[in-house]
Structures are given as C-alpha cells and as structure tokens.
C-alpha atoms as a PDB file:
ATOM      1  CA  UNK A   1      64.159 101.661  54.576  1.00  0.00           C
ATOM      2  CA  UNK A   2      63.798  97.990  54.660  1.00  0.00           C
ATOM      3  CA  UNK A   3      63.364  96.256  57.937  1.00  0.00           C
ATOM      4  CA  UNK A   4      62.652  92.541  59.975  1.00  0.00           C
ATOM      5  CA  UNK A   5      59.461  93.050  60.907  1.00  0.00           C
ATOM      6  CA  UNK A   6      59.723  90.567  64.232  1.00  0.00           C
ATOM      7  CA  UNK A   7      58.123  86.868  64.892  1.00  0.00           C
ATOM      8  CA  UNK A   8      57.928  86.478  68.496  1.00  0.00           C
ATOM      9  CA  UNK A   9      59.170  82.829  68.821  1.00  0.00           C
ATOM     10  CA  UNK A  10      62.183  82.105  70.180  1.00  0.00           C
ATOM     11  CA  UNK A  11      63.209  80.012  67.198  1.00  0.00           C
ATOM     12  CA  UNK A  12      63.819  83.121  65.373  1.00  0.00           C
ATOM     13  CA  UNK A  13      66.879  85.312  65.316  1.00  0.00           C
ATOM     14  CA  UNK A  14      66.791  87.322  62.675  1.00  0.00           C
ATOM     15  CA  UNK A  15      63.349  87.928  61.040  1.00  0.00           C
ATOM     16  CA  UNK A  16      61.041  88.758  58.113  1.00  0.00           C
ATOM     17  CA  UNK A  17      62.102  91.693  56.049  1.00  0.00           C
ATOM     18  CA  UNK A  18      60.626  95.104  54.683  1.00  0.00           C
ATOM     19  CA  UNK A  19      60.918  98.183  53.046  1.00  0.00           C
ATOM     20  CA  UNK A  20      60.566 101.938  53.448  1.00  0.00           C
ATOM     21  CA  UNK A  21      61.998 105.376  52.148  1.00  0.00           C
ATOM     22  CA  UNK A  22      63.321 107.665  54.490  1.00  0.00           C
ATOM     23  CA  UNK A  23      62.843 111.359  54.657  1.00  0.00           C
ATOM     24  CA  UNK A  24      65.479 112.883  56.738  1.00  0.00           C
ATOM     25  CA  UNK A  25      65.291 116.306  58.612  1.00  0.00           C
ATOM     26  CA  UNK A  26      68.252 118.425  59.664  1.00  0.00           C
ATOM     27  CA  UNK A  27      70.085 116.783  62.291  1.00  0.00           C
ATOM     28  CA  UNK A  28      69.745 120.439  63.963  1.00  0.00           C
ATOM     29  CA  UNK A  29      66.553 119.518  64.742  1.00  0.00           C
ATOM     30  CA  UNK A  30      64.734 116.317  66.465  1.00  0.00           C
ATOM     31  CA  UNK A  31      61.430 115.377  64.756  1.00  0.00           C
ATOM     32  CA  UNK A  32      61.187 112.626  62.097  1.00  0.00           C
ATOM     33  CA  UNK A  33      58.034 111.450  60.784  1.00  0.00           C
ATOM     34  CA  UNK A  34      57.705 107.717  59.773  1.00  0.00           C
ATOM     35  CA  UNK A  35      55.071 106.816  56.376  1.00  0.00           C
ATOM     36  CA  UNK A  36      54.879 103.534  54.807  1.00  0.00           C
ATOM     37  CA  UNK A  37      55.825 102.363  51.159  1.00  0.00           C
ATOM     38  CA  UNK A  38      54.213  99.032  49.850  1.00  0.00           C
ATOM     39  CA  UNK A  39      54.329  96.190  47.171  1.00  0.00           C
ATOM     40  CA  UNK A  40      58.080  94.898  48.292  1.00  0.00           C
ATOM     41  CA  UNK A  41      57.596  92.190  50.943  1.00  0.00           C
ATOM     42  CA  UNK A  42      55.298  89.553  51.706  1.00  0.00           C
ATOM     43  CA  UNK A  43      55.224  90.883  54.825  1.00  0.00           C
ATOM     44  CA  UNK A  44      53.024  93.448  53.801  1.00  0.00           C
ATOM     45  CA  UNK A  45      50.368  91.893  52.690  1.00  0.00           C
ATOM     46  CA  UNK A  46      46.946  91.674  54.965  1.00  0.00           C
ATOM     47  CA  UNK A  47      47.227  87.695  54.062  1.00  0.00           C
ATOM     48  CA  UNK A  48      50.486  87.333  55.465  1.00  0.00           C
ATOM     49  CA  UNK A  49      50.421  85.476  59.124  1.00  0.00           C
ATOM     50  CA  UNK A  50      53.311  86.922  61.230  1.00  0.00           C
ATOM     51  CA  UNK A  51      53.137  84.042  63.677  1.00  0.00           C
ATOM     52  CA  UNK A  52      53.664  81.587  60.935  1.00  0.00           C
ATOM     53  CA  UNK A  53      55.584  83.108  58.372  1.00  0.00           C
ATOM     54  CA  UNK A  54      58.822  81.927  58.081  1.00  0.00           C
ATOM     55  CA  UNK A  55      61.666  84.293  56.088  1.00  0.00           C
ATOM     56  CA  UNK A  56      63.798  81.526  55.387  1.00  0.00           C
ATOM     57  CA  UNK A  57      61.496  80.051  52.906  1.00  0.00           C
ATOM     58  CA  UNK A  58      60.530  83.217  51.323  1.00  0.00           C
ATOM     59  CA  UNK A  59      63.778  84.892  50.869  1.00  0.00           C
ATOM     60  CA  UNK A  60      63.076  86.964  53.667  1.00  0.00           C
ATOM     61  CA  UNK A  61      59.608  87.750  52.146  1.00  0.00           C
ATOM     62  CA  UNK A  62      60.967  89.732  49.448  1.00  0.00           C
ATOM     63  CA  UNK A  63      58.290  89.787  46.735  1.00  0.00           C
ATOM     64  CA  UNK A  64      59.459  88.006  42.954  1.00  0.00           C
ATOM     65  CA  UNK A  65      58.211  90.836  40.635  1.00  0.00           C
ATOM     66  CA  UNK A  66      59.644  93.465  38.386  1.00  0.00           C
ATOM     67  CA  UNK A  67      60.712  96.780  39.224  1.00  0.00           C
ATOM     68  CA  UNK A  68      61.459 100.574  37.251  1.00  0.00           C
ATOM     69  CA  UNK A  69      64.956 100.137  37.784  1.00  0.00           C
ATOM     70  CA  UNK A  70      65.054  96.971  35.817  1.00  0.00           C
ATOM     71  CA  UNK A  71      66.844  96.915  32.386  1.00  0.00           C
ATOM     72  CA  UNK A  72      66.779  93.944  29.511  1.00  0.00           C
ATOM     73  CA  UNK A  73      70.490  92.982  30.523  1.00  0.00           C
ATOM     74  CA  UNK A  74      69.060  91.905  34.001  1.00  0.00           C
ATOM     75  CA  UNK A  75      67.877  88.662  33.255  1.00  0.00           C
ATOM     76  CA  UNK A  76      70.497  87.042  35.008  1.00  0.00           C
ATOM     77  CA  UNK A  77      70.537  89.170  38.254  1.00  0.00           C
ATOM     78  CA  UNK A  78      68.597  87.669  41.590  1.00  0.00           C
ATOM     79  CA  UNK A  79      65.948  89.472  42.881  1.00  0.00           C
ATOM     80  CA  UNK A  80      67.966  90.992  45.507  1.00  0.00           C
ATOM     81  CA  UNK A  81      70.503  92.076  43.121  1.00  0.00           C
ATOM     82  CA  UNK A  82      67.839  93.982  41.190  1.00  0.00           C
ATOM     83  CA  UNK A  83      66.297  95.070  44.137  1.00  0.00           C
ATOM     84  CA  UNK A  84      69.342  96.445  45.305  1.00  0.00           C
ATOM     85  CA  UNK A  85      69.587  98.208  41.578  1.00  0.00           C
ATOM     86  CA  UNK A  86      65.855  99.753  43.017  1.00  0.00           C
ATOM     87  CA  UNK A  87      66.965 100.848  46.027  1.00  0.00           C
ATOM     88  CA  UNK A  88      70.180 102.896  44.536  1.00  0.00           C
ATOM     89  CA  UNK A  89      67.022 104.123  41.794  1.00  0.00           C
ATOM     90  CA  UNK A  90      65.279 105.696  44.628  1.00  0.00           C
ATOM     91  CA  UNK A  91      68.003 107.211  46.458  1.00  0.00           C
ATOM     92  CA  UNK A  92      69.362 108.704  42.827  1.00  0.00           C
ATOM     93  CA  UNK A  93      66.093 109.933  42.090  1.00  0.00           C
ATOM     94  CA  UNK A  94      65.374 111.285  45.807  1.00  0.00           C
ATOM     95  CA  UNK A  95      65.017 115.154  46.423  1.00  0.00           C
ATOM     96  CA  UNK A  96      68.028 116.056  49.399  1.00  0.00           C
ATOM     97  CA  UNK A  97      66.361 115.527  52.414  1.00  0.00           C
ATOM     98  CA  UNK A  98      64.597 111.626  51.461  1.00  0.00           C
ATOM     99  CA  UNK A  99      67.113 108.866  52.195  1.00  0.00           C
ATOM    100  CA  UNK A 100      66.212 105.099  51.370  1.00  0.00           C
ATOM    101  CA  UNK A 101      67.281 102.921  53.942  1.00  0.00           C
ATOM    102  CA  UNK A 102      67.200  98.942  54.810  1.00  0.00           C
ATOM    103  CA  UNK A 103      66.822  97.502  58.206  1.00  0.00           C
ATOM    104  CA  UNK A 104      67.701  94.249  59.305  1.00  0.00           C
ATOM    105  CA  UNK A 105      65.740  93.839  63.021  1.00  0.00           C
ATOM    106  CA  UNK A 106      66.993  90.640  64.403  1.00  0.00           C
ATOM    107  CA  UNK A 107      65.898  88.906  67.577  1.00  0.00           C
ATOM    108  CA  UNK A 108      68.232  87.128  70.251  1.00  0.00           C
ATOM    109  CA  UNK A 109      68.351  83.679  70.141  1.00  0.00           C
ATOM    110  CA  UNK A 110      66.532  82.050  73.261  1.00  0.00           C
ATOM    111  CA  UNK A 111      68.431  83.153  76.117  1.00  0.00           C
ATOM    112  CA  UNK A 112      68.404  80.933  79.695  1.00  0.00           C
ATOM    113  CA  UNK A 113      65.192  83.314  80.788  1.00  0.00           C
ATOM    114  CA  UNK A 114      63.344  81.717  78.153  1.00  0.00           C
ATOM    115  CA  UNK A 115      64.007  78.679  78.798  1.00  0.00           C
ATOM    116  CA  UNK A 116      63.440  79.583  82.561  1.00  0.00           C
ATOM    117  CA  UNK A 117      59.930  81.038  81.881  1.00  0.00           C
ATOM    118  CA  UNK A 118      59.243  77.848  79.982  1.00  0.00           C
ATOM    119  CA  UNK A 119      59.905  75.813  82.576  1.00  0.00           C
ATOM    120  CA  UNK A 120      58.691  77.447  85.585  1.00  0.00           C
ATOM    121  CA  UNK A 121      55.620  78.662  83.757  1.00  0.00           C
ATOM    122  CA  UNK A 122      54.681  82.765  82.839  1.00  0.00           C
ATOM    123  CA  UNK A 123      52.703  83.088  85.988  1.00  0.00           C
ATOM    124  CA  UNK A 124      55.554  81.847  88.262  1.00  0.00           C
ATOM    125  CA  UNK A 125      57.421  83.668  86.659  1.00  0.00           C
ATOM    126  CA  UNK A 126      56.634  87.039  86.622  1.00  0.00           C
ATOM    127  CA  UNK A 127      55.515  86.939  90.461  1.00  0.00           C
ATOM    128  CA  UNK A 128      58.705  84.959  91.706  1.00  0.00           C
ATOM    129  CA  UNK A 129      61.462  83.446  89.879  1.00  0.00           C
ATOM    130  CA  UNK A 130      62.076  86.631  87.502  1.00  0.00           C
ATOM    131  CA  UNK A 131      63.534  88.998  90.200  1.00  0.00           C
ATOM    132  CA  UNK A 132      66.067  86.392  91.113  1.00  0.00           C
ATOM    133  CA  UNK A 133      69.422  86.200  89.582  1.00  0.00           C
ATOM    134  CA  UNK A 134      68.924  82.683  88.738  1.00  0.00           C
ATOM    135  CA  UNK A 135      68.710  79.011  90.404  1.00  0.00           C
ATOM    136  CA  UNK A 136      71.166  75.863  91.530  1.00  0.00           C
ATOM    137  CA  UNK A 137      71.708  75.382  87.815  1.00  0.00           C
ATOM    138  CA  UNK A 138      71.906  78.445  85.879  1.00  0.00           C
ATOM    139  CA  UNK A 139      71.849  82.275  85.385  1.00  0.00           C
ATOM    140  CA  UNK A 140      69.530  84.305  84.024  1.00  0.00           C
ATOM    141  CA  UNK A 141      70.487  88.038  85.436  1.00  0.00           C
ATOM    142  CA  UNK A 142      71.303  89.242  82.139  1.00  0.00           C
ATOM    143  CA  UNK A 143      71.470  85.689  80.658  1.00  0.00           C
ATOM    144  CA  UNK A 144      73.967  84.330  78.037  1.00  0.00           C
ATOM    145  CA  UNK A 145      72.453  81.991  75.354  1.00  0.00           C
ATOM    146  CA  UNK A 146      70.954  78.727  76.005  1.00  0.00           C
ATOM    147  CA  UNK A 147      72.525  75.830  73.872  1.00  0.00           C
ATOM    148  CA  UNK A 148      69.223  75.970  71.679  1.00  0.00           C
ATOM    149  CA  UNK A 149      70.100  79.864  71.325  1.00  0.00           C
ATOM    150  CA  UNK A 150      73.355  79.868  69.803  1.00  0.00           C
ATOM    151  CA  UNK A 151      71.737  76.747  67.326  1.00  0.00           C
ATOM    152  CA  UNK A 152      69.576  79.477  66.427  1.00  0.00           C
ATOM    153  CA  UNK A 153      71.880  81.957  65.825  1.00  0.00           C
ATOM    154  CA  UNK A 154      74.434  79.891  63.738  1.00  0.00           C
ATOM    155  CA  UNK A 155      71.391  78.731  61.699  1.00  0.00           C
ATOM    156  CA  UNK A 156      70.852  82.547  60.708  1.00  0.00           C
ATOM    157  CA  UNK A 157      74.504  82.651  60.085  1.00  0.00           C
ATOM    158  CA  UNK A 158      74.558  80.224  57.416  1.00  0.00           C
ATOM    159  CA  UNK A 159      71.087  81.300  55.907  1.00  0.00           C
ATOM    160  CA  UNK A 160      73.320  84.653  55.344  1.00  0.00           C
ATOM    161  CA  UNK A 161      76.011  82.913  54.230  1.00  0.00           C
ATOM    162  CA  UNK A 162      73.689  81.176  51.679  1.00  0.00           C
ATOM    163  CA  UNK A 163      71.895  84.216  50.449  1.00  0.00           C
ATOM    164  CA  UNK A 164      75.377  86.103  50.049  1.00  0.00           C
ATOM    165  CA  UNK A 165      76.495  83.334  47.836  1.00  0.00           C
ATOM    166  CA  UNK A 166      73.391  82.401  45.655  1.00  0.00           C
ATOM    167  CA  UNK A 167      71.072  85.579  46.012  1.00  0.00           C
ATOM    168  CA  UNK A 168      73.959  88.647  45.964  1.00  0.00           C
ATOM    169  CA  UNK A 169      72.218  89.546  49.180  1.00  0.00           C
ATOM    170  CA  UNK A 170      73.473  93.302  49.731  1.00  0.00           C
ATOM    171  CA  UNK A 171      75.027  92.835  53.160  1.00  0.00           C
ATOM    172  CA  UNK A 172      74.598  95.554  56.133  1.00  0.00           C
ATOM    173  CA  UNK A 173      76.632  98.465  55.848  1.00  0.00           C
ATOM    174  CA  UNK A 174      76.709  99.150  59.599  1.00  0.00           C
ATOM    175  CA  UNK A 175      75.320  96.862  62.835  1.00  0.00           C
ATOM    176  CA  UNK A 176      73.508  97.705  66.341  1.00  0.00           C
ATOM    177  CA  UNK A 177      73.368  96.054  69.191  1.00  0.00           C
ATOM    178  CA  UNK A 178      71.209  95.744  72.273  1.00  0.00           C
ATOM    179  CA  UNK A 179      73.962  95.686  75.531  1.00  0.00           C
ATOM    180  CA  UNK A 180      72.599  92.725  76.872  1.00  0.00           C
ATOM    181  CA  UNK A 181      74.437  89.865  76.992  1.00  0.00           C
ATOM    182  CA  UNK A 182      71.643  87.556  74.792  1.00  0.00           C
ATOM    183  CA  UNK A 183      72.271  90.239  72.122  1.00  0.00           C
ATOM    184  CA  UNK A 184      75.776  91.009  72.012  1.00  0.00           C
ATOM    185  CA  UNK A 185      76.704  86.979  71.567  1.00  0.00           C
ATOM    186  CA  UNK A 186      73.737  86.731  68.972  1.00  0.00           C
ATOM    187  CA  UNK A 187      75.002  89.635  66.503  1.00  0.00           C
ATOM    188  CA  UNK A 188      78.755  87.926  66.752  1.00  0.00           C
ATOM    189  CA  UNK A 189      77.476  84.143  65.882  1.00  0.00           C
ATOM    190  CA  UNK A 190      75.246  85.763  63.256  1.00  0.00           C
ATOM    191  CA  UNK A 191      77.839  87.612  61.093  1.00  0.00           C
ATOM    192  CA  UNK A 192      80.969  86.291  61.806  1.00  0.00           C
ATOM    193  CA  UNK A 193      82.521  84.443  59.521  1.00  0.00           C
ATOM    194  CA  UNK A 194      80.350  85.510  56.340  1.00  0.00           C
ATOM    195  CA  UNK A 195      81.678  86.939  52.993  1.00  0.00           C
ATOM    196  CA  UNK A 196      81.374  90.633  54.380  1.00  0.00           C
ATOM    197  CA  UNK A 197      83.106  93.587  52.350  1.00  0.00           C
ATOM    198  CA  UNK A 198      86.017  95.000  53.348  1.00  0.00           C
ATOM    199  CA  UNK A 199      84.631  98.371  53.416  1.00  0.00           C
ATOM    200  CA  UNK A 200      81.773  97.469  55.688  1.00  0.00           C
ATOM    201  CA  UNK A 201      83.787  95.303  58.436  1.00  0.00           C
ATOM    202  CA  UNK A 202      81.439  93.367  60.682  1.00  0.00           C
ATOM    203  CA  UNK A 203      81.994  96.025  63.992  1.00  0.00           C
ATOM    204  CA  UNK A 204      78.420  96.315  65.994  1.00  0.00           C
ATOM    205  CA  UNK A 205      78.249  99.399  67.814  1.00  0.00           C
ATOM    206  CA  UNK A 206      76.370  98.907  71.271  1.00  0.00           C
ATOM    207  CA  UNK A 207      73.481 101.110  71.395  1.00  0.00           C
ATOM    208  CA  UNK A 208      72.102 101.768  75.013  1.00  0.00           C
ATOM    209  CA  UNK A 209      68.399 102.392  74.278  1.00  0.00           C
ATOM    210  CA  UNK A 210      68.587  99.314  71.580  1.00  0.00           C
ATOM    211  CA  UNK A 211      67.755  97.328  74.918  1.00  0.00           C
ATOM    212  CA  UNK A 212      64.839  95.236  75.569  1.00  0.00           C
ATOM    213  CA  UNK A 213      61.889  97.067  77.705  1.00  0.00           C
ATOM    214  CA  UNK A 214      63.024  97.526  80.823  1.00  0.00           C
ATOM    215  CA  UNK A 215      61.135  95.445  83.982  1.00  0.00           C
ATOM    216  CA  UNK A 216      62.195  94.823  87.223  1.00  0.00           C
ATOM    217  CA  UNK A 217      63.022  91.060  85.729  1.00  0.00           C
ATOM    218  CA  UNK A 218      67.080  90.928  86.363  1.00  0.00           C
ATOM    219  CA  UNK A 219      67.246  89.439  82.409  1.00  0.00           C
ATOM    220  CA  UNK A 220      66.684  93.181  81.744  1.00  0.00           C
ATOM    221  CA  UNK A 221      69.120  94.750  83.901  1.00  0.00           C
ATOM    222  CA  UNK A 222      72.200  94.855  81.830  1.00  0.00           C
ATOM    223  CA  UNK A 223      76.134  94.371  83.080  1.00  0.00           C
ATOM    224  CA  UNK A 224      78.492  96.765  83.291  1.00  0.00           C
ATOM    225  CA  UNK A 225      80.534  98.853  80.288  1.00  0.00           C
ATOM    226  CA  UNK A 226      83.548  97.108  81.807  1.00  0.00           C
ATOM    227  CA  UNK A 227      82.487  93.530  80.854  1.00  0.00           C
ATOM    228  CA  UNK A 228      81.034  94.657  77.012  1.00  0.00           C
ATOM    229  CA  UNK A 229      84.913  95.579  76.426  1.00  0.00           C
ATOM    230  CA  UNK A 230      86.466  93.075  78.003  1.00  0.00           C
ATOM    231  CA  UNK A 231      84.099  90.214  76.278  1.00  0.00           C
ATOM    232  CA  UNK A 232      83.425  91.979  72.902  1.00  0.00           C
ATOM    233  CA  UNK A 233      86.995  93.904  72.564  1.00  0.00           C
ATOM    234  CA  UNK A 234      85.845  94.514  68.871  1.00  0.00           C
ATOM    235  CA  UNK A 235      82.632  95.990  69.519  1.00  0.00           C
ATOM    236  CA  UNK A 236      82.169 100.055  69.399  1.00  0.00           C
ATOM    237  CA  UNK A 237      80.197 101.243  72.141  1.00  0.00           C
ATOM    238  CA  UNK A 238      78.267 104.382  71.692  1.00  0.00           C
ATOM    239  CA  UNK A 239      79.622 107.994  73.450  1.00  0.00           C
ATOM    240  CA  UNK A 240      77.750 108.729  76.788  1.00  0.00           C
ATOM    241  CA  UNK A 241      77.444 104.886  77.510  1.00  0.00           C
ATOM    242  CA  UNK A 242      77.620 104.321  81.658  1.00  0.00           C
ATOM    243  CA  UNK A 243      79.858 101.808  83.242  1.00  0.00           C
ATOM    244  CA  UNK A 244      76.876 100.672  85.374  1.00  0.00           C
ATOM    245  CA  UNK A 245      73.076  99.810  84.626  1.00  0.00           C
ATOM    246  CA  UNK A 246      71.794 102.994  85.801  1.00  0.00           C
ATOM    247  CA  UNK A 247      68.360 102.530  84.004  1.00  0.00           C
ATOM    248  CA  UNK A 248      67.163  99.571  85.867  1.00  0.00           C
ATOM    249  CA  UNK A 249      65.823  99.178  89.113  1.00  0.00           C
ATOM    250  CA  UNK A 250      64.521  96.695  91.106  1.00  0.00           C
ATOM    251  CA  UNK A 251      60.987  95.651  91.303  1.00  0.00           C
ATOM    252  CA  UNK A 252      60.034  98.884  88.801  1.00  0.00           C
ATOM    253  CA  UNK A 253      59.049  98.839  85.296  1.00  0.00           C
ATOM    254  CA  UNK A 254      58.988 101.208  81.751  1.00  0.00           C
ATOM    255  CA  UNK A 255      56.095 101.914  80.716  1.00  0.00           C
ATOM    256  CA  UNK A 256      55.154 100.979  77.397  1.00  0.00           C
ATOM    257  CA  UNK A 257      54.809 104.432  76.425  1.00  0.00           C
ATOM    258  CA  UNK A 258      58.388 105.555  77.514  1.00  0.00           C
ATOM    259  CA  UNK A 259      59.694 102.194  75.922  1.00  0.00           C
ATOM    260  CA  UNK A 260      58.233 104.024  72.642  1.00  0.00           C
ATOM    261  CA  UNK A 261      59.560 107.044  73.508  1.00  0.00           C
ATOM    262  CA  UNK A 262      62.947 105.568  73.948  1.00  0.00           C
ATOM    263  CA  UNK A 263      63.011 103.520  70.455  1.00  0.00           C
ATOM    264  CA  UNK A 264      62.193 106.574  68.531  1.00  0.00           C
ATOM    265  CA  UNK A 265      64.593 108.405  70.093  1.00  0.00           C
ATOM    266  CA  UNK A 266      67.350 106.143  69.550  1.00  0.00           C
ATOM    267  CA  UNK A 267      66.071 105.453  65.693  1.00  0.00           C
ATOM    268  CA  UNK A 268      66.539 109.171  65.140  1.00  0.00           C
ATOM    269  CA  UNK A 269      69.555 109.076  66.269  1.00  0.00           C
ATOM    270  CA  UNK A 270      70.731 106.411  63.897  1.00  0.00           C
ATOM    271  CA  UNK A 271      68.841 108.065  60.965  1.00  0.00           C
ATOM    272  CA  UNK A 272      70.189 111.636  61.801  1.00  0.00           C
ATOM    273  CA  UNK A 273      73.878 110.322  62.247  1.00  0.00           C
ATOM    274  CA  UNK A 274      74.142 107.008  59.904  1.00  0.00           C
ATOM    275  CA  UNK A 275      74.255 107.325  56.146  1.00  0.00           C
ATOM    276  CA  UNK A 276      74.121 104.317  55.147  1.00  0.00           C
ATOM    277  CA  UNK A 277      71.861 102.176  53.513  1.00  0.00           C
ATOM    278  CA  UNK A 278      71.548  98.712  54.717  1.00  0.00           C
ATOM    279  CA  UNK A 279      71.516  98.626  58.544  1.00  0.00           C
ATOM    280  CA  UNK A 280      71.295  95.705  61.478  1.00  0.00           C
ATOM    281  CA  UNK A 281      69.898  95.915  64.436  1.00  0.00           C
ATOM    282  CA  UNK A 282      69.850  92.802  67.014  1.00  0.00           C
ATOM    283  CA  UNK A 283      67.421  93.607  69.974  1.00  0.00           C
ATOM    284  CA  UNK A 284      64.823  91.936  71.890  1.00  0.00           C
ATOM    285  CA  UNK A 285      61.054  90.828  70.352  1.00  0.00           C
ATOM    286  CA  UNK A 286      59.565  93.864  72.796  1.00  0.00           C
ATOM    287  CA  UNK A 287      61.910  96.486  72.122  1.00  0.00           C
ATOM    288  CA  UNK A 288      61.590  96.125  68.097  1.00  0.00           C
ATOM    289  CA  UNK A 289      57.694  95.635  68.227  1.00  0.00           C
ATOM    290  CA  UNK A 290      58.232  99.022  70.009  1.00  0.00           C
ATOM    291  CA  UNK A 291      60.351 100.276  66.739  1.00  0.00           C
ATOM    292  CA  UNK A 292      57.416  99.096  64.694  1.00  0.00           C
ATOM    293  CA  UNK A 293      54.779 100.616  67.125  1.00  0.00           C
ATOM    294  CA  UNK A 294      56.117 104.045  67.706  1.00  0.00           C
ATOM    295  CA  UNK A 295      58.604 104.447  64.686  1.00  0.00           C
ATOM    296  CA  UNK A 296      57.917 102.649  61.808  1.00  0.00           C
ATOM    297  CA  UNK A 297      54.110 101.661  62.857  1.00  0.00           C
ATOM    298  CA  UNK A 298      53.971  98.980  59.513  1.00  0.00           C
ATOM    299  CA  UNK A 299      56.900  96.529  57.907  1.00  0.00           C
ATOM    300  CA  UNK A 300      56.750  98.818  55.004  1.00  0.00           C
ATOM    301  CA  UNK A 301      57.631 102.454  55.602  1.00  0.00           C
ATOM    302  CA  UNK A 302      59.003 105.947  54.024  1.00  0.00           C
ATOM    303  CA  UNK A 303      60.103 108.013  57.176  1.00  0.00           C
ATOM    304  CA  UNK A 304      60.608 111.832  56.233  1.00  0.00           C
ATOM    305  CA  UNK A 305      60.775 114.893  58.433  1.00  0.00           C
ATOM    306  CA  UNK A 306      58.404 117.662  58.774  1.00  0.00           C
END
C-alpha cells in the first residue's frame, strides 16, 4: 500500500508518498495487522527531513531505481509507469489473503482556523477564541478555505495534472473524504478537472471517522448530512452517516488514544470493503499522523491479518 506520509504545514495539501503490501483478513472478522515494506520512497529513508521535504520536487519521493518487474522493452516507461508494472507484480505474485495497495493521504488546504490561530496566536487560541464560532470578519465553526487554501489546493491540482501527463501517474481508483467542510472543498479543487479514467470517476465518498481529532474547538465540530448533499450533490456519503454532529461536544476532547482507535477502525473498514489499488484520502494533519501512528506506524508498510 502506498501512502502520503503527512508534512504538517499548511502549504501542503496533498503530501509525500509511500509504499506498503497489504495482507487482508476475512472481512468476517476485525483484526488487521500493519508491517512495513522498504526501498520505494524517499520518504523512507532515516536522512529524509519530513518538515522540509517537499514531494513536488521529488516526484512524490518515489525512489529512481530498478525493479523485478522490469523488462528490456521498458526503457521508455517513467518510473511510475514501471512502478505501477511492480505493483500489479506483487499483487500477481501475492498468496489470496495479501493485497498491495496505494494511498494517497492528503491534507486540507489552510482553512480560516489557521489563519485564525496565526493571527491570534496558539495560546489565545486554544484558551479563548477556538470555542467561538468565529469573529466580526469571518467563520471558523467548521471553516471553509481561506483564499491561500484553495491556492493550495489548485496548485496540487495541476501538479496531478502534470504527473498524469508526463509521468503516467496511475491515478486513484477510489477517494475519501473527511466531512468537514476544509476537506470536502479540498478533495473537489484537487481532482476536478484532471485526465481521470472513465472507469474510476472522481466520486469521494464521505467517511465519518476520516475526520480530524475531535476537540471542543468548533473547527472540529462538523455540519450537518443535510448541507454535505446539498453542497457536494456528487459526493457518496457512507451508510450509517447522522444528519447531525453527534460526536462533538462542547468544551470536551478525544483522546489521542481513541483518535487511534477510531483511524484504525475506519482503515479496516476501507481495506476489508475496498478492492482497489490506488486509494485517496483527504483528512486533517492530526487525524492521518493518527493513520500513521496506530495503523500504518511508518510511510512504508505491508498490512496483513493474523
């Protein structure tokens, strides 16, 4: 499974990339374990600086170097479309229940509570400002994107657009979203309009527990089912999904420990229910260092069942 690993800076949308193999169990029962795989992306490496690194300049850290799948006639294939040939290798080659799968873990772009913490300052923050719905100018209950945010995203958008064209870039096969607000606009100015195939439509499914952790900050309290389908009419949203936010509450907070408890459950219930390969996933920079810290614990995994 490949994945973004994450760089916390608001400048970043979608992030660095990875790779992992993926050992499914039975969807009749609920445990998955989570292993690493190495040698793929730069991210992997102990040298590699995830505050610095920047996966636009790397080709999302995908590492230039040969692989077993190669064959003579490849000379003029990118290195994604051979790594794509490596990918199909492994699954081929995989005993029933290991599955190969790549992630695509994509930030929000900065959303008017960043730009409210950065303005007001973390302490004031977090003791005032961030249990208010917003001030005289702006709204950050839940916030949309600032200006700077939806830059962000449409710079993503054309990076995409420029690795479909020149690199072959194998595309997602299916997308996630985070319900709030910040998210939901992010995944639409990041895919829409690219060179997508027709059998893998650009149609994000809104995963509840895809959301970021869960304070009593109003930017974390999300809006109501009624809204997602009346702004995002092509979005799916997942079965079970409540009209209202009935996670959140006021001046409480998730514990770190049930945010990790939360990601894995909602990765194993993509992985259990999801066959395909290449996957996106828009969240929030806590909820997918929570993916990496209770699921995939490294940018480079093999997840199998036991």
């Amino acid at each position: 499974m490949l994945i973004f690993k994450p760089i916390h800076a608001a400048a970043i949308a979608v992030c660095s990339l990875a790779f992992s193999e993926a050992n499914p169990q039975s969807i009749l029962h609920s445990h998955f374990d989570y292993t690493t795989v190495t040698g793929y992306f730069l991210q992997d490496l102990p040298s590699t600086n995830a505050s610095t690194f920047d996966f636009a300049a790397t080709n999302f850290g995908l590492v230039n170097r040969t692989y077993p799948a190669d064959h003579k006639n490849d000379a003029k294939k990118t290195q994604w479309q051979r790594f794509a040939a490596q990918v199909s290798q492994l699954q081929h080659q995989a005993s029933k229940n290991v599955q190969y799968k790549v992630l695509f873990m994509g930030r929000h772009g900065e959303g008017y509570h960043n730009a409210a913490e950065s303005y007001y300052g973390t302490p004031a923050w977090n003791c005032y400002y961030s249990i208010l719905n917003g001030n005289a100018t702006v709204t950050w209950a839940d916030p949309d994107l600032t200006p700077r945010g939806v830059t962000q995203a449409l710079l993503v958008n054309k990076f995409w657009a420029f690795k479909i064209e020149t690199q072959k870039i194998p595309t997602p096969e299916s997308y996630y979203t985070s319900p709030l607000t910040r998210c939901l606009v992010t995944v639409n100015l990041t895919f829409t309009g690219l060179d997508l195939p027709n059998h893998h439509p650009f149609v994000p499914i809104v995963k509840e527990f895809f959301r970021e952790g869960i304070s009593g900050h109003t930017c974390d309290r999300r809006r109501s089912k009624t809204y997602i389908q009346d702004s995002f009419p092509n979005y799916k949203i997942e079965k079970g999904f409540t009209e209202n936010d009935e996670l959140w509450e006021a001046l409480h907070a998730e514990t770190s420990v049930d945010q990790d408890i939360r990601s894995r459950k909602v990765m194993d219930d993509v992985f259990s229910h999801d066959g395909s390969t290449y996957i996106s996933i828009t969240s929030h920079s806590g909820e997918i260092a929570s993916l990496l810290r209770g699921i995939l614990m490294s940018q480079i995994l093999r997840w199998g069942a036991s």
